[in-house]
N, C-alpha and C. Protein backbone atom coordinates (compact mmCIF):
# COMPACT_ATOMS: atom_id res chain seq x y z
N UNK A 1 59.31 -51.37 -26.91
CA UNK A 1 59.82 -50.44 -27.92
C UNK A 1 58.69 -49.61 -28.51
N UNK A 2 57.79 -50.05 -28.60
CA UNK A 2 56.08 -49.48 -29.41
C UNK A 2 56.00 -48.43 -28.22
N UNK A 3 56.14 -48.74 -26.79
CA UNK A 3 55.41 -48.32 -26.32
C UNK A 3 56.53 -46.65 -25.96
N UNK A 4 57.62 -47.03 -25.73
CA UNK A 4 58.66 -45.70 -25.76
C UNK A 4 58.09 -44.86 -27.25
N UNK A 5 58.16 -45.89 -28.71
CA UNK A 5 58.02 -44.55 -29.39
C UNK A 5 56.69 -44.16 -29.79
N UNK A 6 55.68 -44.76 -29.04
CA UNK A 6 54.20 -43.57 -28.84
C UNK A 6 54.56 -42.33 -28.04
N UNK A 7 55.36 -42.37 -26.80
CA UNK A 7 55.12 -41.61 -25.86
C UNK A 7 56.36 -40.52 -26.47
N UNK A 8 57.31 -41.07 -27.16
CA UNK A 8 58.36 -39.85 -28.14
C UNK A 8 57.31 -39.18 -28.83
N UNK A 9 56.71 -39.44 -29.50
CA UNK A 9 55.86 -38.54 -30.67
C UNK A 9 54.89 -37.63 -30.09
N UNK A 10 54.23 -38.21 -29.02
CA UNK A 10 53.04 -37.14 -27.67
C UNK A 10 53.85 -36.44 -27.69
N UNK A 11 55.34 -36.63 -26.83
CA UNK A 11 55.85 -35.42 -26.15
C UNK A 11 56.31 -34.27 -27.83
N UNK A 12 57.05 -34.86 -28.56
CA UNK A 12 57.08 -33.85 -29.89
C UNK A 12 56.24 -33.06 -30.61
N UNK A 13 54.71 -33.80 -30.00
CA UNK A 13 53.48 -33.05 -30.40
C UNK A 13 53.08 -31.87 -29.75
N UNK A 14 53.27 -32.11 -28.40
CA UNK A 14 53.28 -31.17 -27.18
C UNK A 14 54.20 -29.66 -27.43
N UNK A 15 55.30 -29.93 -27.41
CA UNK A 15 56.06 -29.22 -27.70
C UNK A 15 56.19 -28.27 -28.79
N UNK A 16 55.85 -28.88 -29.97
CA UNK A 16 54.96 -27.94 -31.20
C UNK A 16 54.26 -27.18 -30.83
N UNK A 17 53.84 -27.94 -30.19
CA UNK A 17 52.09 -26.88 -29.96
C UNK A 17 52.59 -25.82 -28.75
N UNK A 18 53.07 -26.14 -28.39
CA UNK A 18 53.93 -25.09 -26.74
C UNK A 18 54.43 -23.68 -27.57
N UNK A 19 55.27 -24.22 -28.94
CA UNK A 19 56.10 -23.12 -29.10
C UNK A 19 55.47 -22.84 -30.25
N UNK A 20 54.27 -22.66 -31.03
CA UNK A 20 53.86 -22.53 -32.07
C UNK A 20 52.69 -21.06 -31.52
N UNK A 21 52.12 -21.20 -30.67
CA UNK A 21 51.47 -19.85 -29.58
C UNK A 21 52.81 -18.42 -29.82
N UNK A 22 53.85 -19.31 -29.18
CA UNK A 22 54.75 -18.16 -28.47
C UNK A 22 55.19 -17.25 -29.94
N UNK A 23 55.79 -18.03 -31.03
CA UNK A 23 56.15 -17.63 -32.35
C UNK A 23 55.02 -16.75 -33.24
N UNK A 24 53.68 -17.23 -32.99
CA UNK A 24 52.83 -16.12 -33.86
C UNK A 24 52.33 -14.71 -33.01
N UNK A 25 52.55 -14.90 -31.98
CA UNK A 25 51.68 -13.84 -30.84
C UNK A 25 52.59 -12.47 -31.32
N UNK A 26 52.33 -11.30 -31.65
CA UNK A 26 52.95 -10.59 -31.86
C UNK A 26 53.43 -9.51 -30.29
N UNK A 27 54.60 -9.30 -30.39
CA UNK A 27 54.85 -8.46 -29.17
C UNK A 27 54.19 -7.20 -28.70
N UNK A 28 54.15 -7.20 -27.29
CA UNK A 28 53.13 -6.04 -27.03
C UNK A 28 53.73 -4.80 -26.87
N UNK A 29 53.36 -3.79 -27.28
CA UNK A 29 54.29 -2.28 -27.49
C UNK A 29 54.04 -1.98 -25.78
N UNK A 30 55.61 -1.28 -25.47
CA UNK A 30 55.72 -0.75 -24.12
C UNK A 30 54.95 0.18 -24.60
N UNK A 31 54.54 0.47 -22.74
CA UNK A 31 53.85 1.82 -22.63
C UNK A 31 55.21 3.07 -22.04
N UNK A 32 56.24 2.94 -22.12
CA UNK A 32 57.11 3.88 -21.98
C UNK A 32 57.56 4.30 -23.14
N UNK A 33 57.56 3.49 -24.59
CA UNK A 33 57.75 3.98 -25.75
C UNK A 33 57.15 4.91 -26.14
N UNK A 34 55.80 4.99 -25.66
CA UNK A 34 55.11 5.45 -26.29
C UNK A 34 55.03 7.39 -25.65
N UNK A 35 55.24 7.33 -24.21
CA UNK A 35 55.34 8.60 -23.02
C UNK A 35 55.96 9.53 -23.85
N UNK A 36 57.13 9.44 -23.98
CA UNK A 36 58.32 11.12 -24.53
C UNK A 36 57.37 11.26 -25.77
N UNK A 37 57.10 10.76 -26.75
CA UNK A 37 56.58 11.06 -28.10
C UNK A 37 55.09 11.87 -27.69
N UNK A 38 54.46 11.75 -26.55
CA UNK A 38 53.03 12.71 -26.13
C UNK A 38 53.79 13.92 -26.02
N UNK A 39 54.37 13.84 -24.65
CA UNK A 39 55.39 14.80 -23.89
C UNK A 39 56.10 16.19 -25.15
N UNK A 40 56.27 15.62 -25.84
CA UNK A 40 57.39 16.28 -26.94
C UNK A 40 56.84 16.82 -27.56
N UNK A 41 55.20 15.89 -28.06
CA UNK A 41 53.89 16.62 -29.11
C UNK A 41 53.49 18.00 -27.82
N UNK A 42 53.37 17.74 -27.06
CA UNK A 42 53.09 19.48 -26.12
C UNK A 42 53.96 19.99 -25.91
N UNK A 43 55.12 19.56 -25.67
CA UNK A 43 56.11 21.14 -25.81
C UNK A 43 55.96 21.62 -27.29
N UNK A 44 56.08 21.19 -27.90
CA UNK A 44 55.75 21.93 -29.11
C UNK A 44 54.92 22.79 -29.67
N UNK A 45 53.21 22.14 -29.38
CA UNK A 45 52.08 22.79 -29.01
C UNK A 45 52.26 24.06 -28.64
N UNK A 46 52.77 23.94 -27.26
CA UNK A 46 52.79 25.20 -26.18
C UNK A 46 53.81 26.17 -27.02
N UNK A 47 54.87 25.56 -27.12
CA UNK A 47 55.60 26.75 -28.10
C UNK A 47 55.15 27.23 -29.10
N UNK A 48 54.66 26.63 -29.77
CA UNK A 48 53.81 27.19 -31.13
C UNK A 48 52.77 28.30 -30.54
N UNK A 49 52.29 27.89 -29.60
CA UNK A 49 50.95 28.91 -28.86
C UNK A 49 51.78 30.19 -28.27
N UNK A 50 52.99 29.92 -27.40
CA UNK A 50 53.61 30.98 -27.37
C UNK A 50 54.07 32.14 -28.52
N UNK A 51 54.78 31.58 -29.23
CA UNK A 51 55.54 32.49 -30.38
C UNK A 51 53.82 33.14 -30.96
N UNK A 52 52.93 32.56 -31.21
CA UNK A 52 51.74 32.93 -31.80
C UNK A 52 51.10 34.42 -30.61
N UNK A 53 51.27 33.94 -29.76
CA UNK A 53 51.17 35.31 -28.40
C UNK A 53 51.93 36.58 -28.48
N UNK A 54 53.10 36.15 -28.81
CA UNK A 54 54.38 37.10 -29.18
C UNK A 54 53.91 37.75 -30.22
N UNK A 55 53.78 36.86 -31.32
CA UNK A 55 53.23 37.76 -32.41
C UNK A 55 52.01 38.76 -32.73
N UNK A 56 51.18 38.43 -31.71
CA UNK A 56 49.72 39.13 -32.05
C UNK A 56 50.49 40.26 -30.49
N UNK A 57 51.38 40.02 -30.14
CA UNK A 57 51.21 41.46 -28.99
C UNK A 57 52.02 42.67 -28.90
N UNK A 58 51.58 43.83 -29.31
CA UNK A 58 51.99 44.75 -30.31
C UNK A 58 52.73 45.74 -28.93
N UNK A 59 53.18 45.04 -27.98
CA UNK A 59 54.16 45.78 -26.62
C UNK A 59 54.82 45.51 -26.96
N UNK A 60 56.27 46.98 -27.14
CA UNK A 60 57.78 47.04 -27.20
C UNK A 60 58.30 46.72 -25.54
N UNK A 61 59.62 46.17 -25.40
CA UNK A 61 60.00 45.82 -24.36
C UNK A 61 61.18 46.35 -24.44
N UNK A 62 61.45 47.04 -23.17
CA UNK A 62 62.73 47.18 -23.08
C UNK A 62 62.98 47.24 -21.90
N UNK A 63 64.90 46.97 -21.55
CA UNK A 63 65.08 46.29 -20.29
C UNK A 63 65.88 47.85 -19.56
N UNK A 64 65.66 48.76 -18.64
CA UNK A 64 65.77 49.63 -18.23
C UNK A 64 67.00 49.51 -16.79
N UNK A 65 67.24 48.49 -16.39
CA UNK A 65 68.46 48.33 -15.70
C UNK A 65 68.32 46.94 -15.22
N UNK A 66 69.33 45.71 -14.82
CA UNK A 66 69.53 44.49 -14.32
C UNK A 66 70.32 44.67 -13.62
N UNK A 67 69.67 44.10 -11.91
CA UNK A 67 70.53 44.43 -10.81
C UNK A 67 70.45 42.96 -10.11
N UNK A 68 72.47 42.78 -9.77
CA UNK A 68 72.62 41.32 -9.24
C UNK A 68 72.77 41.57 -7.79
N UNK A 69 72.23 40.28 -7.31
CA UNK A 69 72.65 40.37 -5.73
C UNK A 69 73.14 38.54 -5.37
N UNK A 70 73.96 39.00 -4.24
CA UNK A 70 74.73 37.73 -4.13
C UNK A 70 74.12 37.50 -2.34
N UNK A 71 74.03 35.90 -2.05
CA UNK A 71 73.65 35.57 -0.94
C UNK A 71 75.15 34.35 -0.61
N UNK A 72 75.95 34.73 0.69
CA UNK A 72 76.85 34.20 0.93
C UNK A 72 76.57 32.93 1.94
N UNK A 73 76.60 31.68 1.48
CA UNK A 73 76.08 29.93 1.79
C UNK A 73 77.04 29.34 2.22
N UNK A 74 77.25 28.40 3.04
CA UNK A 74 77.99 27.58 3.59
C UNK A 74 78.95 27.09 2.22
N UNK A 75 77.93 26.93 1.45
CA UNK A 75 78.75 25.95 -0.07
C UNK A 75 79.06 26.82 -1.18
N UNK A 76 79.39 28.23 -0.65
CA UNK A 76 79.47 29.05 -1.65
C UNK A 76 78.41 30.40 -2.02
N UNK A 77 78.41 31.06 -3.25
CA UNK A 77 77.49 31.94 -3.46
C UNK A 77 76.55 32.13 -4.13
N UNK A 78 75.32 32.01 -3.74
CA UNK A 78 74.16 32.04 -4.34
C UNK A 78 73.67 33.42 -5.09
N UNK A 79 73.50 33.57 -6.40
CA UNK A 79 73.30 34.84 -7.51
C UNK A 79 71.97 34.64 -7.49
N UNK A 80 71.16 36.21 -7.36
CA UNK A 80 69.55 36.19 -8.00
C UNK A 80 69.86 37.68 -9.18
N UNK A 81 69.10 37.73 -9.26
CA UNK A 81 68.79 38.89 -10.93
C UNK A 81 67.62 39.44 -10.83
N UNK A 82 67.75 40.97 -10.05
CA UNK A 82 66.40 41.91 -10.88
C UNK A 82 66.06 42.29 -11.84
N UNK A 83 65.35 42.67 -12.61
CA UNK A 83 65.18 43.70 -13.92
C UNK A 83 64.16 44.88 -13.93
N UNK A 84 64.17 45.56 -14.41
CA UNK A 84 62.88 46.56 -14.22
C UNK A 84 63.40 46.84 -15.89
N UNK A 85 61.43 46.38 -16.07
CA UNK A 85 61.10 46.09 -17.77
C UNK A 85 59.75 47.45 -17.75
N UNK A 86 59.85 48.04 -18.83
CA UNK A 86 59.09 49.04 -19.29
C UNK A 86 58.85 48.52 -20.94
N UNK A 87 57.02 48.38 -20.78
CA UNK A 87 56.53 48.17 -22.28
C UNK A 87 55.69 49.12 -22.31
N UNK A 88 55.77 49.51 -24.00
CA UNK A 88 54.63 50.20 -24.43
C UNK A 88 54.00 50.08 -25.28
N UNK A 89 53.29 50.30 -26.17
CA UNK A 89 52.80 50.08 -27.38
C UNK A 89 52.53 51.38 -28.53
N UNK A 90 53.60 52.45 -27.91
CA UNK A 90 53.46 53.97 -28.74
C UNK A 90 52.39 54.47 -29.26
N UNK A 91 51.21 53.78 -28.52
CA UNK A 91 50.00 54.93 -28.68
C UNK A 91 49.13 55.40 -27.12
N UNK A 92 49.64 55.51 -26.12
CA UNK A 92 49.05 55.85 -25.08
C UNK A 92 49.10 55.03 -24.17
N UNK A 93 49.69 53.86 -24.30
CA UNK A 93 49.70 52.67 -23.06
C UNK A 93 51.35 52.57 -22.93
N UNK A 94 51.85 52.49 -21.11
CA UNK A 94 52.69 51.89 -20.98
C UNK A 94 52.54 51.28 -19.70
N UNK A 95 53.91 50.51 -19.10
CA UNK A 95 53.65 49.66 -17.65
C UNK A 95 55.01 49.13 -17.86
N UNK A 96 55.13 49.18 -16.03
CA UNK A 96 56.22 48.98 -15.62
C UNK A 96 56.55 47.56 -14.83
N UNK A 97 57.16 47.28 -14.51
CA UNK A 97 57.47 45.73 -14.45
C UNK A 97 58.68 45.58 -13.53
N UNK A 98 58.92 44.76 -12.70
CA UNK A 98 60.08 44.21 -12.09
C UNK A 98 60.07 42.68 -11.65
N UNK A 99 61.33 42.28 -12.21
CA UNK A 99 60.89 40.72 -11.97
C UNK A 99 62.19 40.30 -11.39
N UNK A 100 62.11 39.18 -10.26
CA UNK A 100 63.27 38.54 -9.76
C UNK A 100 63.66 36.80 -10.15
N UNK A 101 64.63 36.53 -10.69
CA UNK A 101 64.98 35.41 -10.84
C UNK A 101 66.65 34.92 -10.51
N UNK A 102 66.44 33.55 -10.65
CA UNK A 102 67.93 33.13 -10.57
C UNK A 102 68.61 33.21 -12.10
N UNK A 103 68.12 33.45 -12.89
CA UNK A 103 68.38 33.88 -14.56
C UNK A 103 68.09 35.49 -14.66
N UNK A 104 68.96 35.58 -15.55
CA UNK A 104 68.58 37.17 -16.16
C UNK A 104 67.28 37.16 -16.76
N UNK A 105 67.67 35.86 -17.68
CA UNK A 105 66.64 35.62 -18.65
C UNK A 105 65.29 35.65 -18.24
N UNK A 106 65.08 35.04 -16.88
CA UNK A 106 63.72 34.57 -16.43
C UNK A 106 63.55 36.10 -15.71
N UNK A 107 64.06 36.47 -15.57
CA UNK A 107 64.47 37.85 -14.22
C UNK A 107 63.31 38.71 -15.61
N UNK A 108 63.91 38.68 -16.71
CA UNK A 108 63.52 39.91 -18.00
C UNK A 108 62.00 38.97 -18.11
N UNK A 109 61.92 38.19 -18.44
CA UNK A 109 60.46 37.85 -19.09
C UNK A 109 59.43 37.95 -17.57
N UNK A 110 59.75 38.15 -16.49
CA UNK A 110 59.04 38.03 -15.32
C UNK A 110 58.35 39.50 -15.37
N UNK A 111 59.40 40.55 -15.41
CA UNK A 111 59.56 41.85 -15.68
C UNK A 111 58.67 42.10 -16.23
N UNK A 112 58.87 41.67 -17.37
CA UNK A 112 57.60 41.96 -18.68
C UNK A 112 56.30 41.65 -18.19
N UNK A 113 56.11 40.52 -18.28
CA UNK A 113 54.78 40.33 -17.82
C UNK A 113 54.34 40.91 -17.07
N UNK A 114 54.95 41.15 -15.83
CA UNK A 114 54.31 42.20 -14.78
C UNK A 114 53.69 43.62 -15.48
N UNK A 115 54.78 44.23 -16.04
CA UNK A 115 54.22 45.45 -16.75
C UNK A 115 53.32 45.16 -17.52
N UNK A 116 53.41 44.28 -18.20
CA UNK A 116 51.92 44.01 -19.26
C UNK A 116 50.72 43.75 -18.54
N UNK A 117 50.34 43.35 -16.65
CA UNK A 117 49.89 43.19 -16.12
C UNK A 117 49.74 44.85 -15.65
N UNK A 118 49.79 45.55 -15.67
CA UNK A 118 50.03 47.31 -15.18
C UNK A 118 50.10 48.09 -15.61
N UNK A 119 49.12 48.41 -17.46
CA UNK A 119 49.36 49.01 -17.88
C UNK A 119 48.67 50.23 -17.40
N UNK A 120 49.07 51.30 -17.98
CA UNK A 120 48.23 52.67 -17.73
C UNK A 120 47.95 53.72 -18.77
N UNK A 121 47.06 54.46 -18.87
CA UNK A 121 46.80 55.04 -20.39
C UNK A 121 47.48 57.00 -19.79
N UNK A 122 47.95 57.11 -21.14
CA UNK A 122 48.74 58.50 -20.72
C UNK A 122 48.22 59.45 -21.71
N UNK A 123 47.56 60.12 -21.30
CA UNK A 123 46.56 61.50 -21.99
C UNK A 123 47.62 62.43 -22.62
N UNK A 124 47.26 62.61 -23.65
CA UNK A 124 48.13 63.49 -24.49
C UNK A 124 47.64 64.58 -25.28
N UNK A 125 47.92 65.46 -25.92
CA UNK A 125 47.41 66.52 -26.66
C UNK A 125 48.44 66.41 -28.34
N UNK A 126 47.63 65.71 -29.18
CA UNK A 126 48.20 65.75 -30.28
C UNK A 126 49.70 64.85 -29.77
N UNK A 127 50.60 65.08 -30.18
CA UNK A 127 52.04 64.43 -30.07
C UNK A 127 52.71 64.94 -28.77
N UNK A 128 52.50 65.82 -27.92
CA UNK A 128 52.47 66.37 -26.51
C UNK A 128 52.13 66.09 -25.33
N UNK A 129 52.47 66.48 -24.34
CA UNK A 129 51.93 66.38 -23.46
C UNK A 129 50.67 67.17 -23.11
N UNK A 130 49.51 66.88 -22.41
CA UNK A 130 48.52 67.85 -21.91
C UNK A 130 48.83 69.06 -21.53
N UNK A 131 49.73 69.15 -19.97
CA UNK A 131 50.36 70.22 -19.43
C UNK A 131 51.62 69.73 -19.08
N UNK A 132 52.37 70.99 -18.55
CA UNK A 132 53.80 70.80 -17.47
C UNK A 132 53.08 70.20 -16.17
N UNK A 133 53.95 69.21 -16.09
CA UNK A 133 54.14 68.42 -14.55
C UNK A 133 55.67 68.11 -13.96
N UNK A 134 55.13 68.08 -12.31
CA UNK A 134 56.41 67.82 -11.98
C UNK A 134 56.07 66.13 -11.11
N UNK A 135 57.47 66.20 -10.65
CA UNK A 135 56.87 64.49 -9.86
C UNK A 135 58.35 64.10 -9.06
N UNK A 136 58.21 63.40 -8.03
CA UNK A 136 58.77 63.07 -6.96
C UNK A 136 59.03 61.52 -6.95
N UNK A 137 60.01 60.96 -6.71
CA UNK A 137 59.91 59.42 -6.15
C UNK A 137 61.29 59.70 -5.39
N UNK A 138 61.41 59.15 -3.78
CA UNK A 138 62.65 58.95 -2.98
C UNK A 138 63.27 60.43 -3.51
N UNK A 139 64.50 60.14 -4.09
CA UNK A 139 65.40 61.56 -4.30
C UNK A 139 65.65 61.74 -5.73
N UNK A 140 64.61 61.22 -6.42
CA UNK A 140 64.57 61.78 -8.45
C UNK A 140 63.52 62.64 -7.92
N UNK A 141 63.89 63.96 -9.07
CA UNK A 141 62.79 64.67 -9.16
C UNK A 141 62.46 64.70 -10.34
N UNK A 142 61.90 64.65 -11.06
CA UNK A 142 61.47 64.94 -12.50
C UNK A 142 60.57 65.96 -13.05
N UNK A 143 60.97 67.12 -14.42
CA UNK A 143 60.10 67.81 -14.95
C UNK A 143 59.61 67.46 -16.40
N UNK A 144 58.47 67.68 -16.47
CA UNK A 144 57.98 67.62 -18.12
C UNK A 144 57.58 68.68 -18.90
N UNK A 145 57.45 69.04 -19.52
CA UNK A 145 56.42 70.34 -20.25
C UNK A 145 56.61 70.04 -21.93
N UNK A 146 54.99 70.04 -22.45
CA UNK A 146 54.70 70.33 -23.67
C UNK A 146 56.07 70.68 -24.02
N UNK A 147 55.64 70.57 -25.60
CA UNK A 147 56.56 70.92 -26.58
C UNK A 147 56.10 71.39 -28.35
N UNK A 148 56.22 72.17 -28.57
CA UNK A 148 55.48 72.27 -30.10
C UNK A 148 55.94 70.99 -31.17
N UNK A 149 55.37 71.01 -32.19
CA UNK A 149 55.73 69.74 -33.05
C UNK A 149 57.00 70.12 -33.77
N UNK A 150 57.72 68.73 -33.65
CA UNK A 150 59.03 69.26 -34.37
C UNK A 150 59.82 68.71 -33.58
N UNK A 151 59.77 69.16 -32.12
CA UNK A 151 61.08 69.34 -31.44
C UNK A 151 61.49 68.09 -30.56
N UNK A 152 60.97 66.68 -30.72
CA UNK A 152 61.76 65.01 -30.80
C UNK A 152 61.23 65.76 -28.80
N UNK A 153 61.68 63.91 -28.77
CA UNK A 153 61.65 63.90 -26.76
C UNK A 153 63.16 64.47 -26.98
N UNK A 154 63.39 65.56 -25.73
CA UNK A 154 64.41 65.86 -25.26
C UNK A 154 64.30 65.44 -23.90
N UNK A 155 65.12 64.56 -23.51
CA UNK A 155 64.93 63.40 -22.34
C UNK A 155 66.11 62.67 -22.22
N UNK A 156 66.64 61.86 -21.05
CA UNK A 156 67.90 61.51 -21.08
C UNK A 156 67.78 60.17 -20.46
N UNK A 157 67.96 59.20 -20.74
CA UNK A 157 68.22 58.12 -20.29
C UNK A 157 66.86 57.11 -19.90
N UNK A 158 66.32 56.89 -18.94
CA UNK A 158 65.13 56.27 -18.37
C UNK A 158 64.35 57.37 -18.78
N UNK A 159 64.46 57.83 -19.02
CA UNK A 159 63.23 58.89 -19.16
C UNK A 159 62.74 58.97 -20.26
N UNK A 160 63.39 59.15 -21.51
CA UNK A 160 63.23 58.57 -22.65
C UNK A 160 62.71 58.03 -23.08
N UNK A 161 62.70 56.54 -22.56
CA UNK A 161 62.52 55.40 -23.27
C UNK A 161 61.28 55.02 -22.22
N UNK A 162 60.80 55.85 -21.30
CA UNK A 162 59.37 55.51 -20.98
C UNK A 162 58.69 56.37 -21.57
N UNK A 163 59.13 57.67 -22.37
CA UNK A 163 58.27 58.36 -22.59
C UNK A 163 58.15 58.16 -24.69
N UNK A 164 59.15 57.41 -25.02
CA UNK A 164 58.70 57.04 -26.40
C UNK A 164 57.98 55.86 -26.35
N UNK A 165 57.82 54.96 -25.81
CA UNK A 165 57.04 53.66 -25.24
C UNK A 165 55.61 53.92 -25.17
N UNK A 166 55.36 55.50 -24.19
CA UNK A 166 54.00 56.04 -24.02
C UNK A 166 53.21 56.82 -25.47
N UNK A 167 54.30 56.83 -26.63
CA UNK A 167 53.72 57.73 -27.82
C UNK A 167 54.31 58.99 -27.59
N UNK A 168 54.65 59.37 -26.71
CA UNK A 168 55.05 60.71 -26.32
C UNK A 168 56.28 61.29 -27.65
N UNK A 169 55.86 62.39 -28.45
CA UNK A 169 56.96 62.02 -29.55
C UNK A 169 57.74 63.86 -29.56
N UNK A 170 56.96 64.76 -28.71
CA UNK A 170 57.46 66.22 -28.55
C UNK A 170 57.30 66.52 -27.07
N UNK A 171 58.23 66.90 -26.40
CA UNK A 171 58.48 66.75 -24.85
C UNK A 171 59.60 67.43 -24.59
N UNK A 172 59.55 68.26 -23.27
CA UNK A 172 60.58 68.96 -22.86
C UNK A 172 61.05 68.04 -21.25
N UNK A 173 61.70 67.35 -21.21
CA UNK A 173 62.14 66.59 -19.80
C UNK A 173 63.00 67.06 -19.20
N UNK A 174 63.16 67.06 -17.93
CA UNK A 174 64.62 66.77 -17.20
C UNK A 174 64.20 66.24 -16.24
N UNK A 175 65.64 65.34 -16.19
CA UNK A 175 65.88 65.20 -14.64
C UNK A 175 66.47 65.59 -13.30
N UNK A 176 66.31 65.86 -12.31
CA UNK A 176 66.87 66.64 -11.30
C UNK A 176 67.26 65.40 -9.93
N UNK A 177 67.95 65.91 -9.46
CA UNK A 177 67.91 64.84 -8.17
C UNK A 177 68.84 63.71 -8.21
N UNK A 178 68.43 62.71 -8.16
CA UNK A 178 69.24 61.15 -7.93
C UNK A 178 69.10 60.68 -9.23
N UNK A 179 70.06 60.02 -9.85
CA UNK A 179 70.61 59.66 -11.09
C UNK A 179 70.16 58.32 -11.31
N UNK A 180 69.37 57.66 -10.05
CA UNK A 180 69.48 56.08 -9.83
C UNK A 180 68.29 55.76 -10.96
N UNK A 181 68.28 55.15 -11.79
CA UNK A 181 67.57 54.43 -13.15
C UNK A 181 66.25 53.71 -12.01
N UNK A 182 66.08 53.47 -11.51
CA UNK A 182 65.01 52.91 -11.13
C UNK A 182 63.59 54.12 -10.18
N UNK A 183 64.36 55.02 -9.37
CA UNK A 183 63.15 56.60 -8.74
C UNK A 183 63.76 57.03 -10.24
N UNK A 184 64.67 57.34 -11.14
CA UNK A 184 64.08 57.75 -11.91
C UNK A 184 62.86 57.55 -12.81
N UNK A 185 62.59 56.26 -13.20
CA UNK A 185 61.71 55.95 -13.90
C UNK A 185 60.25 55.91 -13.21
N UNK A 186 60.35 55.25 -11.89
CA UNK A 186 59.23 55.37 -11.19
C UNK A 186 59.21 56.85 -10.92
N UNK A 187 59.63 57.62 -10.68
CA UNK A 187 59.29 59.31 -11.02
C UNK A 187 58.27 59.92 -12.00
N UNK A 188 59.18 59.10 -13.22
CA UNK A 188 58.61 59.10 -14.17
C UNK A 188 56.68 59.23 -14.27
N UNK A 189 56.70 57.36 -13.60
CA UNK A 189 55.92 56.90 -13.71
C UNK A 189 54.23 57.64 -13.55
N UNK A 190 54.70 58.46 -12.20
CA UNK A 190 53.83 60.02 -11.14
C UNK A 190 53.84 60.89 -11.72
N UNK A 191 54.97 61.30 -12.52
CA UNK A 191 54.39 62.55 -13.12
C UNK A 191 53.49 61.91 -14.20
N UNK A 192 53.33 61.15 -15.04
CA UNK A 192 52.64 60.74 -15.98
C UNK A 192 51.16 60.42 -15.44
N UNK A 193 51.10 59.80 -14.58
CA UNK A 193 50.01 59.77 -13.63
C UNK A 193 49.48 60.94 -13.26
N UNK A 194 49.94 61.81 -12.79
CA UNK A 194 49.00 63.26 -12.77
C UNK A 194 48.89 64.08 -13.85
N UNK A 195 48.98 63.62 -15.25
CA UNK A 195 48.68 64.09 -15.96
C UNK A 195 46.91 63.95 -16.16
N UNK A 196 46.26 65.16 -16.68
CA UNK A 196 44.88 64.76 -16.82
C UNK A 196 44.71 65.98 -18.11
N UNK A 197 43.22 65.50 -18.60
CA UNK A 197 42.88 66.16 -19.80
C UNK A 197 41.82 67.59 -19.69
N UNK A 198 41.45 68.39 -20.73
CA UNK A 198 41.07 69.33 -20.57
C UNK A 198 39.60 68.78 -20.08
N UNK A 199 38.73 67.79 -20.33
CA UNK A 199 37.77 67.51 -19.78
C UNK A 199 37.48 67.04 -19.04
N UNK A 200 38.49 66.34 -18.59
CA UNK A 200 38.75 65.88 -17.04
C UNK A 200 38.77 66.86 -16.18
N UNK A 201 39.65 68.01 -16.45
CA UNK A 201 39.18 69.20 -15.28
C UNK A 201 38.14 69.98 -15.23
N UNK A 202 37.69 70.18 -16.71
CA UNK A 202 36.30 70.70 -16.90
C UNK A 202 35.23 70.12 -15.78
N UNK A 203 34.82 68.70 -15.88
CA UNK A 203 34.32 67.91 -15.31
C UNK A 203 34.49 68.41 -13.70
N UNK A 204 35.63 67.51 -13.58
CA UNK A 204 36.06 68.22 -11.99
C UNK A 204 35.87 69.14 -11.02
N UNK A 205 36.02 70.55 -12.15
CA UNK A 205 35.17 71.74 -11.71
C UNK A 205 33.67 72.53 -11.51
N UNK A 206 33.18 71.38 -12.32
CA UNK A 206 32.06 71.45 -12.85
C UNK A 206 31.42 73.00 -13.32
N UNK A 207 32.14 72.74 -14.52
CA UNK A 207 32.14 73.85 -15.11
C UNK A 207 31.71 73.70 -16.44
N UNK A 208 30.96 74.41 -16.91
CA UNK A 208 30.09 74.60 -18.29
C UNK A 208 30.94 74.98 -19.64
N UNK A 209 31.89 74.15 -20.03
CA UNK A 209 32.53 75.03 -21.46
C UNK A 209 31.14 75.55 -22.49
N UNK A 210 32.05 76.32 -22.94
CA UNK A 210 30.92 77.45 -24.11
C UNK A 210 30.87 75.96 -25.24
């Protein structure tokens, strides 16, 4: 009997001690708890850095035509989205842009960037143009000519809105030719491009102003 209840009390001692470890050890934090809460701190980051980009960048955007095209699939129809984006910043810079996506959305911000990647500086005389130009793309033709102060862009459609983008604020435009919003604007784009300044041709000619 002595000898059963020595060996009861070992084993009750044992057993204390077994589960007296397991009860104070405090649990160890997953490492998956911890993943989304990094993850979540940088999207945020990055957005914050974005909108902060947006804000310091003084290019107007605007979306100048969105063109869909459909691809016909065994499982149906697959949609993509062009855009052709024109920014400016209404003092002498603009750029043109075309972006393709399966979103409009992504289609427009692709756009943009490109043009903000392409800008070009457009020589002006006071609120005017330098001289009359003309300009060609496919079947747009486009004309420009000075304008005295006062008299607003007279301009119609794409044409317009690349040429208030550029600062351009007195202008005589038309368009001639193909109506299509996209050689129109790239029309645009050439005649603005051969625009040059009075010292630029000076130069050119090499010629001595008084």
């Amino acid at each position: 009997m002595e000898t059963t209840t020595v060996a009861t009390e070992i084993e009750e001692k044992v057993t204390v001690a077994e589960a007296a470890p397991e009860a104070t050890a405090p649990a160890a934090p997953r490492k998956s708890e911890g993943r989304p809460q990094r993850r979540g701190g940088n999207d945020r980051r990055g957005a914050d850095r974005r909108e902060q980009q947006e804000e310091k960048d003084d290019f107007e955007e605007r979306t100048i035509t969105v063109m869909r095209s459909t691809k016909v699939v065994k499982g149906g129809k697959n949609f993509s989205f062009g855009a052709l984006i024109v920014v400016g910043d209404k003092k002498g810079h603009v750029g043109l842009g075309f972006g393709k996506a399966n979103e409009v959305s992504d289609a427009i911000r692709k756009g943009g960037e490109q043009a903000r990647r392409h800008l070009m500086t457009v020589p002006t005389n006071g609120t005017t143009l330098t001289h009359a130009v003309e300009a060609r793309f496919c079947a747009a033709h486009v004309i420009m000519k000075p304008a005295s102060q006062g008299t607003g862009v007279i301009a119609g459609g794409a044409m317009r809105a690349v040429l208030e983008l550029a600062g351009v604020q007195d202008v005589l435009a038309k368009s001639l030719g193909s109506s299509n919003q996209s050689n129109v604007v790239k029309a645009t784009f050439e005649a603005l491009q051969m625009l040059r300044t009075k010292a630029e041709m000076i130069e050119k000619r090499d010629i001595k102003a008084l």
